[in-house]
N, C-alpha and C. Protein backbone atom coordinates (compact mmCIF):
# COMPACT_ATOMS: atom_id res chain seq x y z
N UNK A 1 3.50 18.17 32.18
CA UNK A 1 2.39 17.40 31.65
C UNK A 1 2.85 16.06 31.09
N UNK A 2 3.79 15.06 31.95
CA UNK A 2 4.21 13.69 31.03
C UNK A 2 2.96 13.10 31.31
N UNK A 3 1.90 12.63 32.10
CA UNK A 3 0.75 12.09 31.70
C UNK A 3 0.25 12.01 30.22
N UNK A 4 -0.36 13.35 29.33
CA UNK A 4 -0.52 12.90 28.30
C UNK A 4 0.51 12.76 27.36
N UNK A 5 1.71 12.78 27.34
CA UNK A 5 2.66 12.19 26.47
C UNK A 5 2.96 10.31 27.03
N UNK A 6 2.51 9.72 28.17
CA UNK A 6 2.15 8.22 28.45
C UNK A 6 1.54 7.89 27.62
N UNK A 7 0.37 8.54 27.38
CA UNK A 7 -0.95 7.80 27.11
C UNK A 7 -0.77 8.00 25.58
N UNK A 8 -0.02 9.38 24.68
CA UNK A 8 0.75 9.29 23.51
C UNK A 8 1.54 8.02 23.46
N UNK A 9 2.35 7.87 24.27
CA UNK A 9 3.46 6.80 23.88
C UNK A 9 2.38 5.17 23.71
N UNK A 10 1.57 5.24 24.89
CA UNK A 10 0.78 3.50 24.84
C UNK A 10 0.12 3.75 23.69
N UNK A 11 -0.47 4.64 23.07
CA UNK A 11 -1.26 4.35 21.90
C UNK A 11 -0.64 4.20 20.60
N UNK A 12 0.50 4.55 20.60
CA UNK A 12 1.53 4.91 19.62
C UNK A 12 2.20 3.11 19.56
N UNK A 13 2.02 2.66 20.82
CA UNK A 13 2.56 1.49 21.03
C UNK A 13 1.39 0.20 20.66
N UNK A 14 0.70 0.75 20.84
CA UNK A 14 -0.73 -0.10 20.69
C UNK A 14 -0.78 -0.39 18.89
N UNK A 15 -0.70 0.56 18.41
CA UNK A 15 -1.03 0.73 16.92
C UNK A 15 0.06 -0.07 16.11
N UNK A 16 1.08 -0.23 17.02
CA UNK A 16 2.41 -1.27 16.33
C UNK A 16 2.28 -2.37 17.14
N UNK A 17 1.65 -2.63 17.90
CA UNK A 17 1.71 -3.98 18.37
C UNK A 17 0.28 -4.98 17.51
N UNK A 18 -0.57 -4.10 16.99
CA UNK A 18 -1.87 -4.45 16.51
C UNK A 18 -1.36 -4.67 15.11
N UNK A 19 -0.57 -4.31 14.52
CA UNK A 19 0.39 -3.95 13.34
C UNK A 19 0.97 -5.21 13.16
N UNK A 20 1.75 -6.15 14.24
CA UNK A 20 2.29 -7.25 14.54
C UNK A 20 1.36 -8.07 14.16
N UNK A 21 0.16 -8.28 15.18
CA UNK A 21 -0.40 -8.95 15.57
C UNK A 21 -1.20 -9.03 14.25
N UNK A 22 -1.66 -8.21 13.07
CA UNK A 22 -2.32 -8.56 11.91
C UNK A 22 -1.28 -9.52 10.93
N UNK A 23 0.25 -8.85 11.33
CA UNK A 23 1.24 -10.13 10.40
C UNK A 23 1.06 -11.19 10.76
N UNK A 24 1.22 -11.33 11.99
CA UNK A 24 1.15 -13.41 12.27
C UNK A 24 -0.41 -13.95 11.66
N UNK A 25 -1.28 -13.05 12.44
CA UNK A 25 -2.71 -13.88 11.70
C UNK A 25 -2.86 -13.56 10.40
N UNK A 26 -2.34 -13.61 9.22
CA UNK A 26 -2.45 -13.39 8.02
C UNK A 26 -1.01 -13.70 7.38
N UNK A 27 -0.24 -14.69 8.00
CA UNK A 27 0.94 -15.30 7.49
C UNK A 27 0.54 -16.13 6.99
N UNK A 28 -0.42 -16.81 6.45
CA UNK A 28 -1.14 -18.02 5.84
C UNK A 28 -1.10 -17.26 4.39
N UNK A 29 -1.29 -16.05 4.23
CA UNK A 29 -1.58 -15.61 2.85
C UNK A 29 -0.60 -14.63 2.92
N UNK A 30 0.14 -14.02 3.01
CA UNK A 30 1.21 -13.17 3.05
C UNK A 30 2.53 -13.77 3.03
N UNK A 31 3.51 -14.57 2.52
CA UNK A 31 4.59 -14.67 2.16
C UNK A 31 5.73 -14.06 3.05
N UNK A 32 5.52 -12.58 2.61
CA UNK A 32 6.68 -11.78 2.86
C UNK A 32 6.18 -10.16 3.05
N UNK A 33 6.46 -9.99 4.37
CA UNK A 33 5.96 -8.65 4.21
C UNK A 33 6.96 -7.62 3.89
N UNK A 34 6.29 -5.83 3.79
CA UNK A 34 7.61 -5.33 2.97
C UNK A 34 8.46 -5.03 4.00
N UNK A 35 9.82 -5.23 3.41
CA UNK A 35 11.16 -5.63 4.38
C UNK A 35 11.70 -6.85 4.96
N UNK A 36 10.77 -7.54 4.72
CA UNK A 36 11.16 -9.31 4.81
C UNK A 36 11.76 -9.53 3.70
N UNK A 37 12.27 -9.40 2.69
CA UNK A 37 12.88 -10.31 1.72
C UNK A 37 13.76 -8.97 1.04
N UNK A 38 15.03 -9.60 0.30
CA UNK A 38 15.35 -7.99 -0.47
C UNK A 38 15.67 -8.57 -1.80
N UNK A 39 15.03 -9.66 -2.74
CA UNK A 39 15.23 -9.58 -4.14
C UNK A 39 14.10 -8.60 -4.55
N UNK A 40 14.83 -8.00 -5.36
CA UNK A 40 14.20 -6.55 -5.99
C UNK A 40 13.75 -7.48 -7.13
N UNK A 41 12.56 -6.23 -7.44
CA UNK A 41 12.07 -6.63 -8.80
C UNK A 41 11.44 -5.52 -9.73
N UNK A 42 11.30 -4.95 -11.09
CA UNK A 42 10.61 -4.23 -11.45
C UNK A 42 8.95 -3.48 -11.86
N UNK A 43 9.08 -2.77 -11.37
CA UNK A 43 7.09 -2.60 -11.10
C UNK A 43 7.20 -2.74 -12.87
N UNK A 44 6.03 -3.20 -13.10
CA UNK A 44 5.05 -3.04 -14.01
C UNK A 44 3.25 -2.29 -14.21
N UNK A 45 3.47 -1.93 -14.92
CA UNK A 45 2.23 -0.94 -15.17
C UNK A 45 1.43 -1.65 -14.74
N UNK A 46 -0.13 -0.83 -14.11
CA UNK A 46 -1.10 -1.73 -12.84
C UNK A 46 -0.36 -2.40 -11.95
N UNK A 47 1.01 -2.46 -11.50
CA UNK A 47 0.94 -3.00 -10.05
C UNK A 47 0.86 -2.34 -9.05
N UNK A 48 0.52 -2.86 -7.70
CA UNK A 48 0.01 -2.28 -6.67
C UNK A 48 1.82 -2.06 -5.44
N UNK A 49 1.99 -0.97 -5.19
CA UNK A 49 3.31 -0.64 -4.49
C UNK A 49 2.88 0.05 -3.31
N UNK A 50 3.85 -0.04 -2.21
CA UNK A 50 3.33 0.30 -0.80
C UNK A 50 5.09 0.84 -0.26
N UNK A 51 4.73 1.85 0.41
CA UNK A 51 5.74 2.31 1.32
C UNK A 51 5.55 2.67 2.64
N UNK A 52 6.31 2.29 3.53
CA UNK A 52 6.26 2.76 5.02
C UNK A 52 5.79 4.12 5.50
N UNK A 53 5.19 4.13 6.87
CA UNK A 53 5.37 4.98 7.23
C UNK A 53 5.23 5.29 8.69
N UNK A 54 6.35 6.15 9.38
CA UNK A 54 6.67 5.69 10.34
C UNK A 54 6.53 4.86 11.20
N UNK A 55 6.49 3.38 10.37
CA UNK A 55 6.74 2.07 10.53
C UNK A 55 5.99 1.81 11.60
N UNK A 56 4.50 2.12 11.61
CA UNK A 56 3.53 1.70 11.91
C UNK A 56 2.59 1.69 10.91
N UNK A 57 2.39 2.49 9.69
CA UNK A 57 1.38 2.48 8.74
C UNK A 57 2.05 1.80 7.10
N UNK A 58 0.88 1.75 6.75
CA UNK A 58 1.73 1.81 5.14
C UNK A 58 0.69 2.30 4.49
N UNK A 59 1.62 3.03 3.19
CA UNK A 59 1.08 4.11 2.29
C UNK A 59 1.00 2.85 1.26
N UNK A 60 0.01 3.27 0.09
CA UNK A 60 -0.05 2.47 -1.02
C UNK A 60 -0.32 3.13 -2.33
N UNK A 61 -0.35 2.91 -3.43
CA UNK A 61 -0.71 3.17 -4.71
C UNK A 61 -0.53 2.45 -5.85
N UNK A 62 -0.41 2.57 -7.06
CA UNK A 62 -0.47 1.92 -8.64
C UNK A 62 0.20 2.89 -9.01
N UNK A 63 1.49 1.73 -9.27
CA UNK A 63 2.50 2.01 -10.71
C UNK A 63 2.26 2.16 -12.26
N UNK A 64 1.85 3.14 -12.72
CA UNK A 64 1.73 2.90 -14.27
C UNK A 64 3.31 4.30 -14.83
N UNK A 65 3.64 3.37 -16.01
CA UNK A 65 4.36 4.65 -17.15
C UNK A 65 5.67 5.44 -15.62
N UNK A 66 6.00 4.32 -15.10
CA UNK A 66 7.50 5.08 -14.24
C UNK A 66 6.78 6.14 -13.09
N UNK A 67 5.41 6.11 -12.90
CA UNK A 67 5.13 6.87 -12.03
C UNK A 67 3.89 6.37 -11.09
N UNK A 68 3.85 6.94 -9.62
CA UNK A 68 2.73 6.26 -8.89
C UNK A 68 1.36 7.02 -8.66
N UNK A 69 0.19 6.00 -8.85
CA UNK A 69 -0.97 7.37 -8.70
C UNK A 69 -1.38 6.87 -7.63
N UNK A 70 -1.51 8.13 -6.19
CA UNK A 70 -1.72 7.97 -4.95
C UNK A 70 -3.12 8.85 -4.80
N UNK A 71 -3.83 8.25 -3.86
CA UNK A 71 -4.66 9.35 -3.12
C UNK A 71 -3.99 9.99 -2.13
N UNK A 72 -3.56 11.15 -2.23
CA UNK A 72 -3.07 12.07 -1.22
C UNK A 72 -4.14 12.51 -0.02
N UNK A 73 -3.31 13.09 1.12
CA UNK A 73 -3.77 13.16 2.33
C UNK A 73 -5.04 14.19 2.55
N UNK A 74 -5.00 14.92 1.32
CA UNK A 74 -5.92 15.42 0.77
C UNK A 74 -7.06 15.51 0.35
N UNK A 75 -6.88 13.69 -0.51
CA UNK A 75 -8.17 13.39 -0.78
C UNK A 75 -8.10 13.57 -2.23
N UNK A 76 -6.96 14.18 -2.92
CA UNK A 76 -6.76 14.30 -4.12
C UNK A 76 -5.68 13.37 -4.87
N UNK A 77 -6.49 12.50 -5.86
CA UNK A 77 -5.40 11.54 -7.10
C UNK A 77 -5.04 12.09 -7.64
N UNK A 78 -3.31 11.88 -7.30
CA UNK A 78 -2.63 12.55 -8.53
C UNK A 78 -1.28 11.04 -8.82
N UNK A 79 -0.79 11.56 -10.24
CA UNK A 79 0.40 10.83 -10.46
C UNK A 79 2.23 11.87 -9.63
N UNK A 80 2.28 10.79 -9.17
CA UNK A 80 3.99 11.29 -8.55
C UNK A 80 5.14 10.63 -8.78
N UNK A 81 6.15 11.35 -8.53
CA UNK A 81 7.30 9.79 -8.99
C UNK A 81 7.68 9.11 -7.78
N UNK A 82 8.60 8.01 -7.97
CA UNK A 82 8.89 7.28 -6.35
C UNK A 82 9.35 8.03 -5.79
N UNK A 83 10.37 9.22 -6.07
CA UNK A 83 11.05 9.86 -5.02
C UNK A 83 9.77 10.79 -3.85
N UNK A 84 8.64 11.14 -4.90
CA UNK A 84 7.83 12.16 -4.28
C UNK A 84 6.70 11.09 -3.41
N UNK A 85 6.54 9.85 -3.88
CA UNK A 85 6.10 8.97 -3.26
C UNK A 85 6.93 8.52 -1.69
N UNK A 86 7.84 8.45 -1.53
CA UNK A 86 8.53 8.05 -0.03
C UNK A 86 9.13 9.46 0.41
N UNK A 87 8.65 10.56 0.02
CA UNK A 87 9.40 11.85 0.75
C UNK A 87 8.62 12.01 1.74
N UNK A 88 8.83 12.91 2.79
CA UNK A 88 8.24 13.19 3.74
C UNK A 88 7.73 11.86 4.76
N UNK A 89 8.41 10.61 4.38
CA UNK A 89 7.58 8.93 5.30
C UNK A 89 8.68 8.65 5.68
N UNK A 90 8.15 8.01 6.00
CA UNK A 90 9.17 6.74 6.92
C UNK A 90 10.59 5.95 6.09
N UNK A 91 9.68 5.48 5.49
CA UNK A 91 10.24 4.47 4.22
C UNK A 91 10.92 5.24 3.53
N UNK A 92 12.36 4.32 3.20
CA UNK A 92 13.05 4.63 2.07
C UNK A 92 12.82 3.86 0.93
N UNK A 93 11.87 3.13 1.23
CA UNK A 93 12.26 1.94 -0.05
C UNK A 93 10.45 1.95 -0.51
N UNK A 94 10.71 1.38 -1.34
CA UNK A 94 8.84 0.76 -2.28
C UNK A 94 8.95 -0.54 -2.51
N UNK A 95 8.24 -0.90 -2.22
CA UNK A 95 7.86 -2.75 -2.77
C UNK A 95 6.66 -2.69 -3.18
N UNK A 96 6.60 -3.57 -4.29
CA UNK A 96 5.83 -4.16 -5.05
C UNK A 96 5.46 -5.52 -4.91
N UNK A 97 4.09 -5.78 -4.64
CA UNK A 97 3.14 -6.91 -4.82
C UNK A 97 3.13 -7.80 -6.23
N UNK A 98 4.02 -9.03 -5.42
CA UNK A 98 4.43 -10.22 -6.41
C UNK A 98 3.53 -10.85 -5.94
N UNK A 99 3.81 -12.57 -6.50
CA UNK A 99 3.32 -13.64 -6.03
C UNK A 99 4.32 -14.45 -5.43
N UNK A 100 3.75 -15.79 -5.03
CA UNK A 100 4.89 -16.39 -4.15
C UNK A 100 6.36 -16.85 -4.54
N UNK A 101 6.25 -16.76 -5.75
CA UNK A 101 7.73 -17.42 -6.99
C UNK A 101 7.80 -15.73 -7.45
N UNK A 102 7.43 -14.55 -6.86
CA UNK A 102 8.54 -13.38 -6.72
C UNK A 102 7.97 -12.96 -8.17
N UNK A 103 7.23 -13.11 -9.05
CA UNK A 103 6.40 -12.42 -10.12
C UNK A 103 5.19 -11.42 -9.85
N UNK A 104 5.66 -10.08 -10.53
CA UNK A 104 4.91 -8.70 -9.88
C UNK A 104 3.61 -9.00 -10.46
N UNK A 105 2.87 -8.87 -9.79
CA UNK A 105 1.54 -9.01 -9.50
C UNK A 105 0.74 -8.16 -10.23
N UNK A 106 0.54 -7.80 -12.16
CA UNK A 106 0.20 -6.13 -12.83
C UNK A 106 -0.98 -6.76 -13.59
N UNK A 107 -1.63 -5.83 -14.01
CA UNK A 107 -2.93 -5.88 -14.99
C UNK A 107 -2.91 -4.58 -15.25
N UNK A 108 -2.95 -4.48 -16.78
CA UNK A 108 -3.08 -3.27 -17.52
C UNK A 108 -3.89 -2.33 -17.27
N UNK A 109 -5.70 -3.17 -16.73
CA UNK A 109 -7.15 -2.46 -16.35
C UNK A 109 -6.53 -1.99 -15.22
N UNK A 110 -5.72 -1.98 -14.37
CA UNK A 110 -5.88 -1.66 -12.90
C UNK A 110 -5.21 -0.46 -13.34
N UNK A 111 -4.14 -0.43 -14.09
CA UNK A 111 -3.39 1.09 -14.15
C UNK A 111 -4.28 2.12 -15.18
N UNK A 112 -4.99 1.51 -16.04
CA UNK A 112 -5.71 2.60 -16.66
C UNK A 112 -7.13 2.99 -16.02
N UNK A 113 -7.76 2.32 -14.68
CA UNK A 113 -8.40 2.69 -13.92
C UNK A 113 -7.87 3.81 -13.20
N UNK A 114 -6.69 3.21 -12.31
CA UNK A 114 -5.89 4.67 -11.60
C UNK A 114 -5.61 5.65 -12.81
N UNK A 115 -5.59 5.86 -13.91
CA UNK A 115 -5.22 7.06 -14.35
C UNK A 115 -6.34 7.84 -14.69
N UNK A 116 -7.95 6.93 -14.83
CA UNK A 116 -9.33 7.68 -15.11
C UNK A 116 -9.57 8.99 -14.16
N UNK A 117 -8.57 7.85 -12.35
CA UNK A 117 -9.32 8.73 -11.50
C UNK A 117 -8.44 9.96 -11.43
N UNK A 118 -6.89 10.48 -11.91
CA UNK A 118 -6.18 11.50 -11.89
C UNK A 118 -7.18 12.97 -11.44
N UNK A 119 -6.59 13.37 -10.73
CA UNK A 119 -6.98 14.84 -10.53
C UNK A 119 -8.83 14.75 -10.36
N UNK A 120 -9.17 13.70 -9.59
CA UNK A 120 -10.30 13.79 -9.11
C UNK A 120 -9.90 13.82 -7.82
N UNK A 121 -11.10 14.83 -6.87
CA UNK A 121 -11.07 14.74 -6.05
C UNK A 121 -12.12 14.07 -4.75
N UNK A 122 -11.75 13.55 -3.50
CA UNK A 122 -13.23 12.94 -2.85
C UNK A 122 -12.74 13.20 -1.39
N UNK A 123 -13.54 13.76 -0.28
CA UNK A 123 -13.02 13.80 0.82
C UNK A 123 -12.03 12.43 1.61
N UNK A 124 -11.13 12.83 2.22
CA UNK A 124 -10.10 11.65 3.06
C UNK A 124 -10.55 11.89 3.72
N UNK A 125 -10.39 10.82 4.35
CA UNK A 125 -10.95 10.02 6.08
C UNK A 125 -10.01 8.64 6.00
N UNK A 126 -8.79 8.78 7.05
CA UNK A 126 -8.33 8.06 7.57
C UNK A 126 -8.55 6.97 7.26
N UNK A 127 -9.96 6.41 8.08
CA UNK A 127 -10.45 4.98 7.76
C UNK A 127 -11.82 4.65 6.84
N UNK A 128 -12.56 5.94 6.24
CA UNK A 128 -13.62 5.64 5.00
C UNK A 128 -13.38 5.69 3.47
N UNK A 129 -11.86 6.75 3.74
CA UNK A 129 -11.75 6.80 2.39
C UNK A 129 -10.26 7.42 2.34
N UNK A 130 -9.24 6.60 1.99
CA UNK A 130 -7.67 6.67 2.28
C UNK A 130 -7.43 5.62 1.42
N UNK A 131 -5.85 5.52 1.07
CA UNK A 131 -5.07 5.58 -0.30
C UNK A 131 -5.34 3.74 -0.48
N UNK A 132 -5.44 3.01 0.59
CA UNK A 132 -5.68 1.53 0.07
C UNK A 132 -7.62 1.30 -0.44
N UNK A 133 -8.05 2.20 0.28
CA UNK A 133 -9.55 2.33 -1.13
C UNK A 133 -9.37 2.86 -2.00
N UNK A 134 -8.42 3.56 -2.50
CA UNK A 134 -8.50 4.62 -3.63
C UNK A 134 -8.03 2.69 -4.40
N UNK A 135 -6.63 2.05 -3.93
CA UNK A 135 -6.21 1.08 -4.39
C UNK A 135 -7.45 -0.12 -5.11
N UNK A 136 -8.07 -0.01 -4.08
CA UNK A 136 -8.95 -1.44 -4.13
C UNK A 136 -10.45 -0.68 -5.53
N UNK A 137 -10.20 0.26 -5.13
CA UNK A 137 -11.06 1.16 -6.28
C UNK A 137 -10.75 0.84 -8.09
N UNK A 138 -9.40 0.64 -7.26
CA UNK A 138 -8.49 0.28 -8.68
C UNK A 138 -8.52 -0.86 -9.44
N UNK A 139 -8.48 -1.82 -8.67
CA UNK A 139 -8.77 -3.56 -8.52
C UNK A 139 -9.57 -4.32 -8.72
N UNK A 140 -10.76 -3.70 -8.59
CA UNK A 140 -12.17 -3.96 -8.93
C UNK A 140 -13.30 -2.44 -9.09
N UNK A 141 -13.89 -2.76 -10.72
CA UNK A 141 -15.02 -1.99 -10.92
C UNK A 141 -15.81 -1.72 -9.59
N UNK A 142 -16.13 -3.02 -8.84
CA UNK A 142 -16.78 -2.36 -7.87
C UNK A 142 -16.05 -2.80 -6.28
N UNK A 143 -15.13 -1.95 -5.80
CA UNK A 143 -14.85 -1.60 -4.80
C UNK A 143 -14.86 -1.97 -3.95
N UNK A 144 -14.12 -3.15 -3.36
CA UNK A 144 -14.35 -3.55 -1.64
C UNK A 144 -14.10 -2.38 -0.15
N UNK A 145 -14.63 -2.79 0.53
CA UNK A 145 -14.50 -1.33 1.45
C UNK A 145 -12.86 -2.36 2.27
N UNK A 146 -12.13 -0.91 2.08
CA UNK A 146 -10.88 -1.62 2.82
C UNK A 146 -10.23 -0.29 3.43
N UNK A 147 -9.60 -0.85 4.60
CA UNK A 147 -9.66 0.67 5.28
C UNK A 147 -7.80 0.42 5.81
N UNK A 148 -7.39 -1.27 6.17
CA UNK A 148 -6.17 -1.40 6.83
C UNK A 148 -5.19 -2.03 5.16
N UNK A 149 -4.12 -1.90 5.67
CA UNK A 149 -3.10 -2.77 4.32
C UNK A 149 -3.11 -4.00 4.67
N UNK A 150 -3.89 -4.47 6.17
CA UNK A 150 -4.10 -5.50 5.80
C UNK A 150 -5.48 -6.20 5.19
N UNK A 151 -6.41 -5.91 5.36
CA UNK A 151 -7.17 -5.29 4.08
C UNK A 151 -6.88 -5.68 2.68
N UNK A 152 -6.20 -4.57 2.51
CA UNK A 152 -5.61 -4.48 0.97
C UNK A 152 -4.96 -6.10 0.55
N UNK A 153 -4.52 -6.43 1.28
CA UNK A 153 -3.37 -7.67 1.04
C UNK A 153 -4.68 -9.02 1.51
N UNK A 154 -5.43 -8.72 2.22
CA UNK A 154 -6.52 -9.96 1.59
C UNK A 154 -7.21 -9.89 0.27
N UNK A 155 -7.39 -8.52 -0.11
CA UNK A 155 -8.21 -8.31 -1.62
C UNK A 155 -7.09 -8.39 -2.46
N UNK A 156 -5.58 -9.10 -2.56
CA UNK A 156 -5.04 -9.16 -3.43
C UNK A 156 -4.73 -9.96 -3.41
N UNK A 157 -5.12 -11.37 -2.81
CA UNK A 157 -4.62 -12.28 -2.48
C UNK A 157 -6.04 -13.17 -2.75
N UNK A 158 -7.36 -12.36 -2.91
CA UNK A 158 -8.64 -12.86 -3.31
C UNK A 158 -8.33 -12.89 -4.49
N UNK A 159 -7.79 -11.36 -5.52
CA UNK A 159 -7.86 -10.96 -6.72
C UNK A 159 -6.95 -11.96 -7.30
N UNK A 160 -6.08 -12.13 -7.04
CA UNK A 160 -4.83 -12.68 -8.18
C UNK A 160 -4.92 -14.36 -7.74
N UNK A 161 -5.38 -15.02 -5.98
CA UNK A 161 -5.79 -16.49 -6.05
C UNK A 161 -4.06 -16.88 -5.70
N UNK A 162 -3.41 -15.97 -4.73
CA UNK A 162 -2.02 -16.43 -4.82
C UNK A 162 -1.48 -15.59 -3.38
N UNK A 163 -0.33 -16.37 -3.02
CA UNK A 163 0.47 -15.81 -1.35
C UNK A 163 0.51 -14.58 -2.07
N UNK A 164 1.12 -13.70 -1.20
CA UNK A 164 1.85 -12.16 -2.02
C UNK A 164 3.05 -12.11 -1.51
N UNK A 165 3.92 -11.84 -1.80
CA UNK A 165 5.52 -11.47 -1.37
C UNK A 165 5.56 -10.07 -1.90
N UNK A 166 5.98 -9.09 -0.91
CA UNK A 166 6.28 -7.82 -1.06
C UNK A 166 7.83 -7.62 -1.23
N UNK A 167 8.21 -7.24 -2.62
CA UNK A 167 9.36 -7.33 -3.00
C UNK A 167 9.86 -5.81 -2.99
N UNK A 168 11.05 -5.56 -2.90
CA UNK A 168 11.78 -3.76 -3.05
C UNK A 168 11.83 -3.49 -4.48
N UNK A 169 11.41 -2.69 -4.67
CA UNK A 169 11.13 -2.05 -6.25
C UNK A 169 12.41 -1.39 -6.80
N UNK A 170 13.01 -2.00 -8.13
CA UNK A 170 14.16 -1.33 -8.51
C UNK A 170 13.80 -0.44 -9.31
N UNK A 171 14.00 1.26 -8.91
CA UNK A 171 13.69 2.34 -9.53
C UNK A 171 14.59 2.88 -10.42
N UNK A 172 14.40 3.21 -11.68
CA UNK A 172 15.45 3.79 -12.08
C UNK A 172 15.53 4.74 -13.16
């Protein structure tokens, strides 16, 4: 049966070439995407952090208090630490959403929003309701519908009025 493992591989190929193709048209407001640059920097409470995954997607969430609150695949917010945040992905690393002079990008409201929503739960859906809406949920009282990270990285680039440079997060 290699027929449907083709048509696996072109779509698999499709989804990283569309992946590309959102970096160049959104290099006007994007700086640095994550893995373009390696000055590290430290998250601060409310910032917004993203990790790979099998380097076609990216996972996202809010740093508050040394730990990240994600919407899991589940559909359930919880707080995790970075290690439990990049286990099972792609990514070894986390970056954090600076601005263009490399300053992390935090607001206090955004992390005590993500911690209201802890241990609530709401059905996942891929593209209606997955971890960069749980994000943008975070960002604004009222919610832009955002479904791609690239998405996410225009509503943070509306929110803060600045490029973003995705910097590697020094954990420790």
């Amino acid at each position: 049966m290699p027929i449907p493992l083709v048509w696996l591989g072109l779509g698999i190929g499709a989804v990283v070439a569309s992946g590309q193709w959102r970096k160049a048209a959104n290099r006007s407001q994007i700086q640095h995407y994550p893995g373009e640059i390696d000055i590290p920097v430290r998250p601060q409470n409310g910032a917004v952090v993203c990790c790979g995954i099998y380097g076609a997607f990216d996972h996202s969430g809010i740093w508050m208090d040394d730990v990240i609150i994600e919407r899991a695949g589940n559909g359930l917010v919880r707080a995790i630490s970075p290690a439990r945040f990049i286990a099972r992905r792609s990514g070894k690393q986390i970056f954090v959403a600076c601005d263009a002079q490399g300053k992390v990008l935090a607001d206090a409201e955004v992390g005590y929003r993500a911690v209201a929503q802890i241990y609530h739960y709401a059905n996942y859906h891929l593209l209606n309701n997955n971890c960069h809406q749980f994000v943008s949920s975070c960002l604004h009282e009222t919610p832009a519908r955002v479904t791609f990270f690239s998405e996410l990285n225009n509503l943070l680039v509306r929110r803060y009025a600045n490029r973003i440079s995705w910097h590697p997060a020094i954990i420790s």
